[in-house]
Protein backbone atom coordinates (compact mmCIF):
# COMPACT_ATOMS: atom_id res chain seq x y z
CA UNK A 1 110.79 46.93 60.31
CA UNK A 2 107.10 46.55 60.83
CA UNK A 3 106.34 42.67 60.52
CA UNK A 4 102.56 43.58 59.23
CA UNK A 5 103.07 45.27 56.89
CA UNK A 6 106.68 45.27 55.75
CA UNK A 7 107.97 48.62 55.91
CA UNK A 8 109.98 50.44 57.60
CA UNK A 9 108.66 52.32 61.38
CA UNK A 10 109.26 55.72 61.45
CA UNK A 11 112.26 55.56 63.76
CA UNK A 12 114.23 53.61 61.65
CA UNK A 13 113.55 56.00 58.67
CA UNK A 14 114.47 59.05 61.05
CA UNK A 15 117.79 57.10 62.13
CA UNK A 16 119.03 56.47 58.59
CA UNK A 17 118.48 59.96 57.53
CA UNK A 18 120.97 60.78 60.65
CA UNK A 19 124.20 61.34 60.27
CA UNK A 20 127.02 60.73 62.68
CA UNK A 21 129.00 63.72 64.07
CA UNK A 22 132.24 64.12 63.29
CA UNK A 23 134.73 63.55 66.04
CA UNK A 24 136.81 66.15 67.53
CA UNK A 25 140.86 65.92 66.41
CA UNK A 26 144.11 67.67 66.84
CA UNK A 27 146.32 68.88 64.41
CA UNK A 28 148.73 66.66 63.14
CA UNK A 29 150.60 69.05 60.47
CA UNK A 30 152.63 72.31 61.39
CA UNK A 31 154.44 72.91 58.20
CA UNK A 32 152.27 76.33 57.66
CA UNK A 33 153.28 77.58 61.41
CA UNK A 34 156.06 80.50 61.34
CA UNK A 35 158.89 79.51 63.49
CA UNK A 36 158.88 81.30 66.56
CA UNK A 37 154.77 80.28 66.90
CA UNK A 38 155.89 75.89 65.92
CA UNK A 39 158.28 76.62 68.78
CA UNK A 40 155.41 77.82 71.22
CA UNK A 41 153.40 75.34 70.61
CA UNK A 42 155.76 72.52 70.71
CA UNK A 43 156.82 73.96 74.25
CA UNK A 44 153.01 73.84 75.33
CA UNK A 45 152.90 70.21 73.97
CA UNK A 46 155.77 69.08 75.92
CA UNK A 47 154.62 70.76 79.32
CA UNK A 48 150.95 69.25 79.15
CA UNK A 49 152.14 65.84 77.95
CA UNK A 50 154.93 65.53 80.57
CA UNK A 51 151.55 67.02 83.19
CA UNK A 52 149.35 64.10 82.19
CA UNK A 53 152.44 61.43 81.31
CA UNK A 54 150.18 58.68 83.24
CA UNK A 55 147.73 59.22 80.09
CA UNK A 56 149.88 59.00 77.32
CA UNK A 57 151.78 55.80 77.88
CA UNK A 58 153.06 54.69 74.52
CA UNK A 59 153.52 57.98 72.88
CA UNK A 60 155.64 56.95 69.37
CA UNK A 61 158.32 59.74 70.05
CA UNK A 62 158.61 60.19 73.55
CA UNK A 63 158.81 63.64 75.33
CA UNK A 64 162.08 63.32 76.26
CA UNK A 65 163.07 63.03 72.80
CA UNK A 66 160.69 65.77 71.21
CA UNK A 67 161.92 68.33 73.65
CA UNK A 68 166.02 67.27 72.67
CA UNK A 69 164.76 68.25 68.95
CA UNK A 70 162.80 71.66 70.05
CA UNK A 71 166.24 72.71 71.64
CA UNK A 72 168.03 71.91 68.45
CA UNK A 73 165.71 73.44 66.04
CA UNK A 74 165.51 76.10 69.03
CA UNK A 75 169.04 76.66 68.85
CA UNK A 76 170.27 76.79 65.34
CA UNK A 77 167.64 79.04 64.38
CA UNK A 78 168.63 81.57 66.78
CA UNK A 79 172.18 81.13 65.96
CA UNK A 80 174.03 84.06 64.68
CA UNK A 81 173.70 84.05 60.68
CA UNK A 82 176.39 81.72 59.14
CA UNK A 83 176.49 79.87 56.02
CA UNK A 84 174.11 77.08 55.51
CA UNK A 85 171.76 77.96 58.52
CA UNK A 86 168.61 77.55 56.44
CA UNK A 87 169.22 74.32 54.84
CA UNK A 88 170.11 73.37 59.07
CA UNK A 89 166.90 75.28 60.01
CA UNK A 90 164.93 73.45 58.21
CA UNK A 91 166.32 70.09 58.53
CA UNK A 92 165.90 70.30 62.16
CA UNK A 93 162.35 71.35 61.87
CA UNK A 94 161.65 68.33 59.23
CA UNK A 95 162.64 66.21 62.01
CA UNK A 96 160.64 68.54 64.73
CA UNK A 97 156.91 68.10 62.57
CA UNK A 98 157.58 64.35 61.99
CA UNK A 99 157.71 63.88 65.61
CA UNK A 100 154.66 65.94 65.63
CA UNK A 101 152.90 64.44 63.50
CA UNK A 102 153.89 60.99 64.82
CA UNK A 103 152.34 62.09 67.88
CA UNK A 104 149.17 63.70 67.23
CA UNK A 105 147.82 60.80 64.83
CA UNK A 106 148.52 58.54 67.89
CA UNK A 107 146.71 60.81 70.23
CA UNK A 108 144.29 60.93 67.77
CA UNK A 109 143.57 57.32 67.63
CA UNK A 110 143.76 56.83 71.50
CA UNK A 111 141.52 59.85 72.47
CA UNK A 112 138.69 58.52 69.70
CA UNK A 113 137.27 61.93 69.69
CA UNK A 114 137.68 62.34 73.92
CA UNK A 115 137.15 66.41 73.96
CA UNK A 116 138.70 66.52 77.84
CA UNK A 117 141.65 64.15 76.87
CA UNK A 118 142.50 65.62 73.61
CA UNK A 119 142.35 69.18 75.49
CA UNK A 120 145.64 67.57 77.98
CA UNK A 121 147.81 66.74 75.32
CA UNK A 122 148.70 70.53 74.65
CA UNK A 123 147.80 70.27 70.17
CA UNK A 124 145.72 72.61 69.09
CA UNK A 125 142.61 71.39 67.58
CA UNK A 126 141.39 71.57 64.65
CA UNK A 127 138.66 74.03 63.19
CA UNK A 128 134.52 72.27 62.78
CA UNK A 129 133.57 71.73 59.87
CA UNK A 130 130.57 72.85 60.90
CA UNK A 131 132.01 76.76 61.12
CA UNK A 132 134.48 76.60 58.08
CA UNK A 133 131.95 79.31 55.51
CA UNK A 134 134.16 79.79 52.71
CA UNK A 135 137.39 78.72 52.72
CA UNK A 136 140.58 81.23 52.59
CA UNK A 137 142.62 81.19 49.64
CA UNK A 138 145.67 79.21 49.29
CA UNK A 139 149.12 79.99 47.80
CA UNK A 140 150.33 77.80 44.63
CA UNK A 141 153.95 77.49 44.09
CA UNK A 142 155.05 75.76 40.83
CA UNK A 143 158.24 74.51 40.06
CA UNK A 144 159.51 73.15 36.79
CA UNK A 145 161.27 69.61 36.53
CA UNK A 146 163.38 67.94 34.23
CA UNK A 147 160.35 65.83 32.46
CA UNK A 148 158.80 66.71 29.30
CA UNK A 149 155.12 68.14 30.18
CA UNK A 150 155.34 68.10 33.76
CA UNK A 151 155.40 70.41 36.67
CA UNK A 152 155.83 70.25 40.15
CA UNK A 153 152.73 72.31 42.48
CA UNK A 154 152.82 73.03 46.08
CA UNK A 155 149.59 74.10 48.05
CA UNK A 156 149.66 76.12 51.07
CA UNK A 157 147.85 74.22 54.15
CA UNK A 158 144.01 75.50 55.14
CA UNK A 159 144.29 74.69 58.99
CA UNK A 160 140.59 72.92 59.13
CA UNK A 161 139.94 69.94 59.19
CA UNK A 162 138.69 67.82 56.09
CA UNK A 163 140.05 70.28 53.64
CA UNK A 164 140.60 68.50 50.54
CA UNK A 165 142.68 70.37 47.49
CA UNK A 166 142.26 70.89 43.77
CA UNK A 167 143.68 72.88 40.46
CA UNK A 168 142.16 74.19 37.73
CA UNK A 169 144.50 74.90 35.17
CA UNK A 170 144.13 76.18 30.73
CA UNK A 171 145.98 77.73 28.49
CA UNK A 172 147.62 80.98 29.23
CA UNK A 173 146.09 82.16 26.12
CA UNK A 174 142.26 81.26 26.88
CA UNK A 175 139.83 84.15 26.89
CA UNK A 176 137.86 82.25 29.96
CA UNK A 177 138.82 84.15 32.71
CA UNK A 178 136.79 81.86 35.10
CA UNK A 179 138.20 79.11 36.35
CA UNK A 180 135.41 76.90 37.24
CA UNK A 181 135.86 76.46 33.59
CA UNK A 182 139.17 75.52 33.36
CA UNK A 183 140.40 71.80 33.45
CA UNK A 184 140.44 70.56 36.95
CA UNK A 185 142.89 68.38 38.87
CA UNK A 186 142.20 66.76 41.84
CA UNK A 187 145.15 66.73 44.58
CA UNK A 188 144.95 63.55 46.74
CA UNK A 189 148.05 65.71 48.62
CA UNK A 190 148.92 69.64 48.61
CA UNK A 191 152.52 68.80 46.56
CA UNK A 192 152.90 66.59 43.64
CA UNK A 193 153.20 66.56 39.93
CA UNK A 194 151.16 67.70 36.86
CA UNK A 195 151.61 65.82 33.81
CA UNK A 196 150.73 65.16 30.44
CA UNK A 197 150.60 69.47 29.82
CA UNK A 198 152.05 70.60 26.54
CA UNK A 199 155.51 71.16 26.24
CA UNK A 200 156.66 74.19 26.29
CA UNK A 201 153.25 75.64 26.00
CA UNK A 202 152.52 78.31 28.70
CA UNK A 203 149.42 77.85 31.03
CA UNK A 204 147.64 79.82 33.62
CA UNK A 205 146.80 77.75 37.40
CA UNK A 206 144.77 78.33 39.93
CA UNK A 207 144.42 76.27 43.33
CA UNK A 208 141.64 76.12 46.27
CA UNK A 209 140.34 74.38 49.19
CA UNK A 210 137.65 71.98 49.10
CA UNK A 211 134.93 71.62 51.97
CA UNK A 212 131.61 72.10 53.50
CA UNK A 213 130.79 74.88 51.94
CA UNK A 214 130.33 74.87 47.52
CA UNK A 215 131.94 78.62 47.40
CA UNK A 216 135.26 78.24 46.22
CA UNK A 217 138.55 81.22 46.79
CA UNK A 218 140.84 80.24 44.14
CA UNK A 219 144.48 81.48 44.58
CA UNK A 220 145.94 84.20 42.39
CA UNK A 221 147.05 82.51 38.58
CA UNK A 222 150.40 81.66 38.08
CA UNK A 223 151.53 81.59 34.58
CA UNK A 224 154.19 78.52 33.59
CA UNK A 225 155.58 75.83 30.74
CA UNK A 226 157.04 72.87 31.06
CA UNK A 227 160.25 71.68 29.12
């Protein structure tokens, strides 16, 4: 602030026009990775935290522990087929991701944006949102429930960071074909519930990815009622 004359100096202008750069993170959700690549990089985790253990002291799940659950969810989903091996599958890789995800928002925390630290824990990092263009499209599941004028959505994960989620939703029966159109519902997560839709009244979703750039993918309609 100039004292003369009360206004601001021309470096203090330029610095509030400047914005901060975003710091540099790991992933912290693996749900979208196929399961021979979330058991590759799990295995690359565990060798470059148990290489730099003297950095990491204080890790939630320790190594030990995450490597015990890679050779479970290792070994039943290489198991011979027998009944109930997805529902095993998958519960073992529930508990696999947690530990993940445990993890990685530690690391996260610790590293505070540390490039060279984040780069020894073995996570793969995510995406600038600097180079994200337009987004990819997602995949939207929907799944009826047992409440009047409600539906259950699932989003498939963008893997960039700062990717926020939305719907946009209408009548299956409205001419509009575009969907910026449509009534739009914002997802503060990528599953979760609809409500207050008509019963029994058939509409027409889309989802999409939200972030730097205003160009939207949406995903191909799907076409449901609820009770």
């Amino acid at each position: 602030m100039d004292e003369t004359t009360g206004k601001n100096s021309d470096s203090e202008l330029s610095l509030k026009g400047l914005k901060m750069p975003k710091r540099a993170k790991i992933i912290t959700d693996f749900r979208e990775y196929p399961e021979s690549e979330l058991s590759d990089a799990v295995m690359l985790i565990i060798n470059c935290l148990k290489m730099n253990s003297d950095l990491f002291i204080g890790l939630p799940v320790p190594v030990v522990l995450l490597k015990k659950q890679l050779e479970k969810f290792d070994k039943i989903r290489n198991s011979p087929v027998y009944q109930g091996q997805t529902p095993d599958t998958k519960k073992s890789r529930s508990v696999l991701q947690k530990s993940l995800s445990a993890n990685g928002k530690w690391l996260n925390d610790m590293a505070y944006g540390n490039v060279s630290l984040l780069t020894k824990t073995g996570y793969p990092f995510h995406e600038k949102s600097k180079e994200q263009g337009i987004l990819p499209k997602t995949v939207l599941t929907l799944t009826a429930t047992k409440s009047r004028g409600r539906l259950k959505f699932t989003i498939s994960i963008i893997r960039i960071q700062n990717i926020r989620y939305g719907i946009m939703y209408t009548f299956a029966d409205n001419p509009e074909k575009d969907p910026s159109k449509w009534r739009f519902y914002y997802c503060s997560k990528k599953d979760g519930i609809i409500s207050d839709l008509v019963s029994k009244k058939e509409y027409k979703f889309v989802s999409f990815g939200m972030g730097s750039d205003n160009r939207l993918q949406y995903s191909n309609p799907v076409f449901m009622s609820a009770l």
